[in-house]
Protein backbone atom coordinates (compact mmCIF):
# COMPACT_ATOMS: atom_id res chain seq x y z
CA UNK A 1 11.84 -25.66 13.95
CA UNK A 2 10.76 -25.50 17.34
CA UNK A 3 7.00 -24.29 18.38
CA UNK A 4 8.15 -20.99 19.63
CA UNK A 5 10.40 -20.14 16.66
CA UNK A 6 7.11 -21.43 14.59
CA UNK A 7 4.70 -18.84 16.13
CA UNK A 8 7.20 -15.58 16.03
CA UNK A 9 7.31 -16.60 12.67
CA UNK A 10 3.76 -16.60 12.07
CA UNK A 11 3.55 -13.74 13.71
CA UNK A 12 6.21 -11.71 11.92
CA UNK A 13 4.55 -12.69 8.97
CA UNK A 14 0.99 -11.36 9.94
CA UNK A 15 3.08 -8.26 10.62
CA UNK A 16 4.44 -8.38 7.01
CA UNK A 17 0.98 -9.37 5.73
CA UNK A 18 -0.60 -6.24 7.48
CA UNK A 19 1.57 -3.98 5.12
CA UNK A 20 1.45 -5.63 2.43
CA UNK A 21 -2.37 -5.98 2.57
CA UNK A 22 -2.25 -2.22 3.11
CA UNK A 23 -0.64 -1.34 0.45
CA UNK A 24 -2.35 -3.96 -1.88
CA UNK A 25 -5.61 -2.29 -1.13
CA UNK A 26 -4.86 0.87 -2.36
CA UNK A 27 -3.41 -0.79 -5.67
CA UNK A 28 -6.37 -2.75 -5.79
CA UNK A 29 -8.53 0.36 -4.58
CA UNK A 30 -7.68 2.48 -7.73
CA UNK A 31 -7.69 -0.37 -10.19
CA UNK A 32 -10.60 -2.18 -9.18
CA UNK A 33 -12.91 2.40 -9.89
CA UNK A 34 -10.87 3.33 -13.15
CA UNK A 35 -8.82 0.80 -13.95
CA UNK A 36 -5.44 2.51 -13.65
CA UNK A 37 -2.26 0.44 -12.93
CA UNK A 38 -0.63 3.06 -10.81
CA UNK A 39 3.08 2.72 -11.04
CA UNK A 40 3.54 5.56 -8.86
CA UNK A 41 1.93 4.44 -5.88
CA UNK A 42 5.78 3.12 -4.42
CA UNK A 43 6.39 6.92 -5.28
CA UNK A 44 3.93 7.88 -2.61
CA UNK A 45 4.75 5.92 -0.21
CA UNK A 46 8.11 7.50 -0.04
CA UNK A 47 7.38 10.99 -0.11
CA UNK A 48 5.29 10.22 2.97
CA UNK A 49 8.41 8.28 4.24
CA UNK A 50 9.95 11.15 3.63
CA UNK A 51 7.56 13.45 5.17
CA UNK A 52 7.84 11.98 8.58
CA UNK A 53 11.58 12.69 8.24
CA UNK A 54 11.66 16.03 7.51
CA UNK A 55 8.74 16.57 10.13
CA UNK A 56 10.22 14.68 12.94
CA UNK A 57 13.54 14.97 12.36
CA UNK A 58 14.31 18.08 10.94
CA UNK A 59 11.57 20.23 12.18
CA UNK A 60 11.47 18.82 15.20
CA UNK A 61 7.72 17.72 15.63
CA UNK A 62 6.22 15.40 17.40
CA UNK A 63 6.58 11.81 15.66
CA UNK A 64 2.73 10.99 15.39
CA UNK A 65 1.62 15.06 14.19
CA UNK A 66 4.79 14.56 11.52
CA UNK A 67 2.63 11.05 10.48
CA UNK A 68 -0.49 13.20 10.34
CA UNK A 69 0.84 16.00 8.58
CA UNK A 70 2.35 13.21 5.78
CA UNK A 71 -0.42 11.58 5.37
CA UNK A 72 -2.79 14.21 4.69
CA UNK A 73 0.09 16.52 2.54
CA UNK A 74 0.89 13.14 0.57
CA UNK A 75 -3.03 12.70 0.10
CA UNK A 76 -3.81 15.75 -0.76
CA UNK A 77 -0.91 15.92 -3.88
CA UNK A 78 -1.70 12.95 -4.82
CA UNK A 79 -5.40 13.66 -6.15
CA UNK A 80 -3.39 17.31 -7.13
CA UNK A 81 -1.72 14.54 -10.11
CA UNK A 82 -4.26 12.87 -10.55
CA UNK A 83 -6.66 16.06 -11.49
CA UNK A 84 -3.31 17.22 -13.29
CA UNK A 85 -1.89 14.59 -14.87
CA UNK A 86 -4.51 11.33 -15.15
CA UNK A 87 -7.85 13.03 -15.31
CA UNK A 88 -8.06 14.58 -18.57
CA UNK A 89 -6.25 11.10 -20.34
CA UNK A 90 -9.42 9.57 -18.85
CA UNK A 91 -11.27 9.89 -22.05
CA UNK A 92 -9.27 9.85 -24.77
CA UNK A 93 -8.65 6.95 -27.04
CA UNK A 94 -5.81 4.36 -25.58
CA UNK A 95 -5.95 5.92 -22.23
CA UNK A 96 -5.61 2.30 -20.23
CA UNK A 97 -1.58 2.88 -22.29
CA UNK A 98 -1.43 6.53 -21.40
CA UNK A 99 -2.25 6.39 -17.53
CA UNK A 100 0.57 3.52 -17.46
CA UNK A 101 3.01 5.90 -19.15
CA UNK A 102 2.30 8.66 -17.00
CA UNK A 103 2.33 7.55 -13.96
CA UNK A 104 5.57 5.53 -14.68
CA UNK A 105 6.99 9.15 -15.81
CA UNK A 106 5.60 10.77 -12.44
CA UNK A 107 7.35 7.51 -10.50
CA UNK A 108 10.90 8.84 -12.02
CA UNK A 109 10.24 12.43 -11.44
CA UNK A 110 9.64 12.04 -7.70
CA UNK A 111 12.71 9.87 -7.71
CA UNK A 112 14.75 11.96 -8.74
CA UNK A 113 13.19 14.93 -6.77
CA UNK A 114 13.81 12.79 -3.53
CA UNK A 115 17.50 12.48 -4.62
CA UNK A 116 18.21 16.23 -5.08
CA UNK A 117 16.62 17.15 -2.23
CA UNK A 118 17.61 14.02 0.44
CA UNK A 119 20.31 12.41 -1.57
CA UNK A 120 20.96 8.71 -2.15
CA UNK A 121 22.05 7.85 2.21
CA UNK A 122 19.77 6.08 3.99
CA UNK A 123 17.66 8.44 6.74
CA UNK A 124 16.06 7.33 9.72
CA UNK A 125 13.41 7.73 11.92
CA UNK A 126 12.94 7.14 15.78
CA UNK A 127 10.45 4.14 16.69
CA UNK A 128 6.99 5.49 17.91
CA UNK A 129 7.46 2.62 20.90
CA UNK A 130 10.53 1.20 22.00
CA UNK A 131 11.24 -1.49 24.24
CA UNK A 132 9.48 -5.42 23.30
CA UNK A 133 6.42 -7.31 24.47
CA UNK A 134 6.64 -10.86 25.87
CA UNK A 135 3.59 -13.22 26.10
CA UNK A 136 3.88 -16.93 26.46
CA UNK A 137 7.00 -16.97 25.91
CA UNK A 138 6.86 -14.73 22.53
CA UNK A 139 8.64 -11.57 22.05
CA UNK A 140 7.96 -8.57 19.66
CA UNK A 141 9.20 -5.18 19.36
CA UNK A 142 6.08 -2.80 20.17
CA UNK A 143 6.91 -0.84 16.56
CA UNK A 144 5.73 -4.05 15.18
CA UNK A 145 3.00 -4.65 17.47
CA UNK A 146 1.72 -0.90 16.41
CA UNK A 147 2.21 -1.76 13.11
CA UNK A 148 0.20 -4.44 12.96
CA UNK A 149 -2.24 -2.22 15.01
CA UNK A 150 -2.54 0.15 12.48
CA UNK A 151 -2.34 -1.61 9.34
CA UNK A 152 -5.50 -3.81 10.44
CA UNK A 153 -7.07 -1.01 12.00
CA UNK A 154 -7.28 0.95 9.26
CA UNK A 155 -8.20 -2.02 6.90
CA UNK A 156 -11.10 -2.58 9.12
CA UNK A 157 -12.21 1.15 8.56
CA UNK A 158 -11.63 1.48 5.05
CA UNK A 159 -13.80 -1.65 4.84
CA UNK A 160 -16.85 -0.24 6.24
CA UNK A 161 -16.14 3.27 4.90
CA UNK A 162 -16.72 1.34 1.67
CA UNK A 163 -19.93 -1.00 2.62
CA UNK A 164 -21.99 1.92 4.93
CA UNK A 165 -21.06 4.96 3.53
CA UNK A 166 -22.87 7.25 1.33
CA UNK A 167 -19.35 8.34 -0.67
CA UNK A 168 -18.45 4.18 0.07
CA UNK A 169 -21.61 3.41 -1.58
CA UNK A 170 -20.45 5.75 -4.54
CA UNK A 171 -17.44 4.35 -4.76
CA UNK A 172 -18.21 1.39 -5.48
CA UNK A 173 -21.26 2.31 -7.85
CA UNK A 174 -18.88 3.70 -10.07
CA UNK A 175 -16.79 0.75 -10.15
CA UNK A 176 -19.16 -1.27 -11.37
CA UNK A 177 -21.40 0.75 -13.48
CA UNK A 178 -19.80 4.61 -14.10
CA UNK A 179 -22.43 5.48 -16.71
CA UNK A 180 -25.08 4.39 -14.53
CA UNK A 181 -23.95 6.05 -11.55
CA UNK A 182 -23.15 9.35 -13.75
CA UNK A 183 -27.21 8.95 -14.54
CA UNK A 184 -28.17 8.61 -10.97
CA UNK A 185 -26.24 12.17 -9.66
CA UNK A 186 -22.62 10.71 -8.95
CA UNK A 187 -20.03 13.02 -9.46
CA UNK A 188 -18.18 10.17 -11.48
CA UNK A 189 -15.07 12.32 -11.77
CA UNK A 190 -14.81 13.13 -8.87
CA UNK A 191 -15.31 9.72 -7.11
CA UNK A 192 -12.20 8.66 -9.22
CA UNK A 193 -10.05 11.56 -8.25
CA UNK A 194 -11.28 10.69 -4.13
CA UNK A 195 -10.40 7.28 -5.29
CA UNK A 196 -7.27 7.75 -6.18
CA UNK A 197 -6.38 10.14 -3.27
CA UNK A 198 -7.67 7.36 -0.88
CA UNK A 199 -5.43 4.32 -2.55
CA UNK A 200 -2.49 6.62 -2.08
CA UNK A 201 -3.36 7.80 0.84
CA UNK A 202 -3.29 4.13 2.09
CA UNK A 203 0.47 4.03 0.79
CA UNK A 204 1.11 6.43 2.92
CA UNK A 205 0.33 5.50 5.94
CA UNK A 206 1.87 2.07 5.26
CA UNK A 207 5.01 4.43 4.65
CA UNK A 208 4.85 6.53 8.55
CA UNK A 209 4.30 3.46 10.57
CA UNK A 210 7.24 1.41 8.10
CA UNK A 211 9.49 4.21 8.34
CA UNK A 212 10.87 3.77 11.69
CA UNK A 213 11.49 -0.04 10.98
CA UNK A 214 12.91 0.14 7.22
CA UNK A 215 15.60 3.14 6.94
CA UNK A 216 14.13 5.92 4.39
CA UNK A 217 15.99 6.81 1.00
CA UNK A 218 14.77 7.80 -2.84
CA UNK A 219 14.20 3.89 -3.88
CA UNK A 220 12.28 3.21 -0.76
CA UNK A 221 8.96 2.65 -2.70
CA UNK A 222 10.30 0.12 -5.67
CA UNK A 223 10.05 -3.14 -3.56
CA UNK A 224 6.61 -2.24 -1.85
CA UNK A 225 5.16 -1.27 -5.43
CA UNK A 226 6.15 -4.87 -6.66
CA UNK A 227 4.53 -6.70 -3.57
CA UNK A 228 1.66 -4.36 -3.77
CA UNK A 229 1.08 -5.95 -7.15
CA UNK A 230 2.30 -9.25 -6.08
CA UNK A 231 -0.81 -9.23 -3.89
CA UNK A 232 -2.95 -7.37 -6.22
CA UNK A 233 -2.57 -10.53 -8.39
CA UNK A 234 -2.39 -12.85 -5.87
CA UNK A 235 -5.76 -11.47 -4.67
CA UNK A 236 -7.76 -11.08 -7.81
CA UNK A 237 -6.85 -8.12 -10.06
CA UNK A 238 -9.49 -5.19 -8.77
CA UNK A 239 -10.78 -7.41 -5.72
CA UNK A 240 -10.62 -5.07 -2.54
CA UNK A 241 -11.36 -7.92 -0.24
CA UNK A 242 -8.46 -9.87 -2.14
CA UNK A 243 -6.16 -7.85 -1.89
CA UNK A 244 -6.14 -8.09 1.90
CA UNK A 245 -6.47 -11.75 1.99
CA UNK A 246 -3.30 -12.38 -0.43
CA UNK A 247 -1.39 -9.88 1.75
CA UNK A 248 -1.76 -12.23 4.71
CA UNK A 249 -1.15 -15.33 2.91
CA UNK A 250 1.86 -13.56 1.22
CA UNK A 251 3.18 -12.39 4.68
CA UNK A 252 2.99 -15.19 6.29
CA UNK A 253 4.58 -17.74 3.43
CA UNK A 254 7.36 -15.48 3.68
CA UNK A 255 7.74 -15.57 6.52
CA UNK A 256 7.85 -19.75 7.01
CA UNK A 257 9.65 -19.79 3.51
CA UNK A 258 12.50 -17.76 4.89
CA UNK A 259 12.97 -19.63 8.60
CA UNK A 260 13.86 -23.12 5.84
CA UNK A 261 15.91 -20.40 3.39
CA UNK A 262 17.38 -17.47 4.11
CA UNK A 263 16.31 -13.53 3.54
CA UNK A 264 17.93 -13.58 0.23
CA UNK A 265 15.34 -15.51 -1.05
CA UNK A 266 12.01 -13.64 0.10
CA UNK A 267 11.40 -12.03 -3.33
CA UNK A 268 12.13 -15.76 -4.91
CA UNK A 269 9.37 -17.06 -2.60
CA UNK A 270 6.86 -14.03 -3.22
CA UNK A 271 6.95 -14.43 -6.84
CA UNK A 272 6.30 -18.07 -6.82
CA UNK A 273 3.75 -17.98 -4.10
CA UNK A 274 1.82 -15.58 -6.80
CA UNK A 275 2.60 -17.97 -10.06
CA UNK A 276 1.57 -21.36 -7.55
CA UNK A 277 -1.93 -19.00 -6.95
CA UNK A 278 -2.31 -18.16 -10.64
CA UNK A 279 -1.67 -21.70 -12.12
CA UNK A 280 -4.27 -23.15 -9.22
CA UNK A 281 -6.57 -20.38 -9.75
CA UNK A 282 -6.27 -17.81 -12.72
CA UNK A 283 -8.97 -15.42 -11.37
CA UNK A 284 -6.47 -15.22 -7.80
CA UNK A 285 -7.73 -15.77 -4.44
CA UNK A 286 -11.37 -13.95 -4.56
CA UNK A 287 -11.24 -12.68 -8.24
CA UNK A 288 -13.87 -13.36 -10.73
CA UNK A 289 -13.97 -15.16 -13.94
């Protein structure tokens, strides 16, 4: 492999490790408040997906307001199901087997929503930046250039939303100690339904900047639900700060592992980077005992 096929490589796999970082952090996000497996977060990100279509496409607005106007519609329903749907399971008996049932239930409904409305073709959406960047030698589209932009960019911000904020600060109170913060004036409940809102709203904005790159369709979400919990376990089930870290390790080993392979084999390589990480360290990357 020669040194400039080594370093696109790298570099298409921090672009890989930017998504899937983003979209591990809003798996580990919601897990790490209420512990709730969300099996519909792949859901969201396709409705979001989706919503850039319709916005851009068929409507005919401008490709970063249709993002904006995803995000914040996919956002908003999302803690809609959750106050629905999840909230009042929250404290009855069994509910860690309830919210699993559920939200696998809501992940088929919007399925199958997405395929009577948009059918089962592929759709797609016009780059945000065309054209390539070349520097010492290296050359990358600019889609994944702002991809990586925005994936990190809005890791960095979610990261000190979390540590300096007043509703970050909350956050995390009532992820380690709910009763506690419920005795100090937290609105527990409605921290968790934020919470939730906030992990898929990190989905979706995975989805708008992906969409362009990765055609849109009803199953979209399947593949980035499994590597959001690839990297949820790679990271440290719960671990915020994990998450992020496994999605660049993951992004990049793919990336290596399929220059020696082929592309057939990137799930093969995912799913034994996460069992080499497990059987090494059971607790993942920056989990705890």
């Amino acid at each position: 492999m020669s040194s400039e096929l080594f370093v696109t490589q790298i570099l298409n796999g921090l672009v890989s490790g930017s998504m899937y970082a983003l979209i591990g952090a809003g798996v580990a996000l919601i897990y790490g408040t209420q512990r709730i497996l969300n099996f519909a977060q792949g859901e969201f990100f396709m409705l979001a997906a989706f919503g850039l279509f319709v916005f851009s496409t068929q409507l005919g607005l401008p490709l970063v307001v249709s993002a904006i106007a995803a995000v914040v519609l996919v956002t908003a329903f999302s803690a809609l199901v959750y106050r629905a749907a999840i909230q009042p399971l929250m404290n009855r008996e069994g509910w860690e087997f309830s919210t699993i049932a559920v939200t696998l239930g809501i992940s088929v409904l919007l399925q199958n929503i997405a395929f009577l409305l948009w059918g089962e073709k592929y759709q797609t959406v016009p780059y945000y930046l065309d054209g390539n960047m070349s520097l010492a030698g290296i050359t990358m589209p600019l889609q994944r250039v702002l991809v990586f932009l925005t994936c990190v960019g809005v890791i960095v911000a979610m990261t000190l939303f979390l540590k300096y904020s007043r509703t970050g600060w909350a956050i995390r109170a009532t992820a380690q100690q709910p009763d506690a913060a419920a005795v100090v004036g937290v609105p527990v409940q409605r921290i968790r339904m934020l919470t939730f809102a906030i992990g898929c709203g990190l989905a979706a904005i995975a989805a708008v900047v992906l969409a362009p790159i990765f055609a849109v369709n009803p199953w979209i979400g399947v593949p980035h639900l499994l590597k959001g919990f690839v990297v949820v376990i790679m990271g440290g089930i719960g671990s915020f700060p994990g998450a992020i870290l496994a999605g660049f390790v993951l992004g990049i080993v793919e990336a290596i592992g399929i220059t020696l392979t082929s592309s057939e084999w990137r799930d093969v390589i995912a799913f034994a980077t996460v069992i080499l990480v497990i059987w090494l360290r059971p607790s993942g990357l920056l989990g705890k005992s």
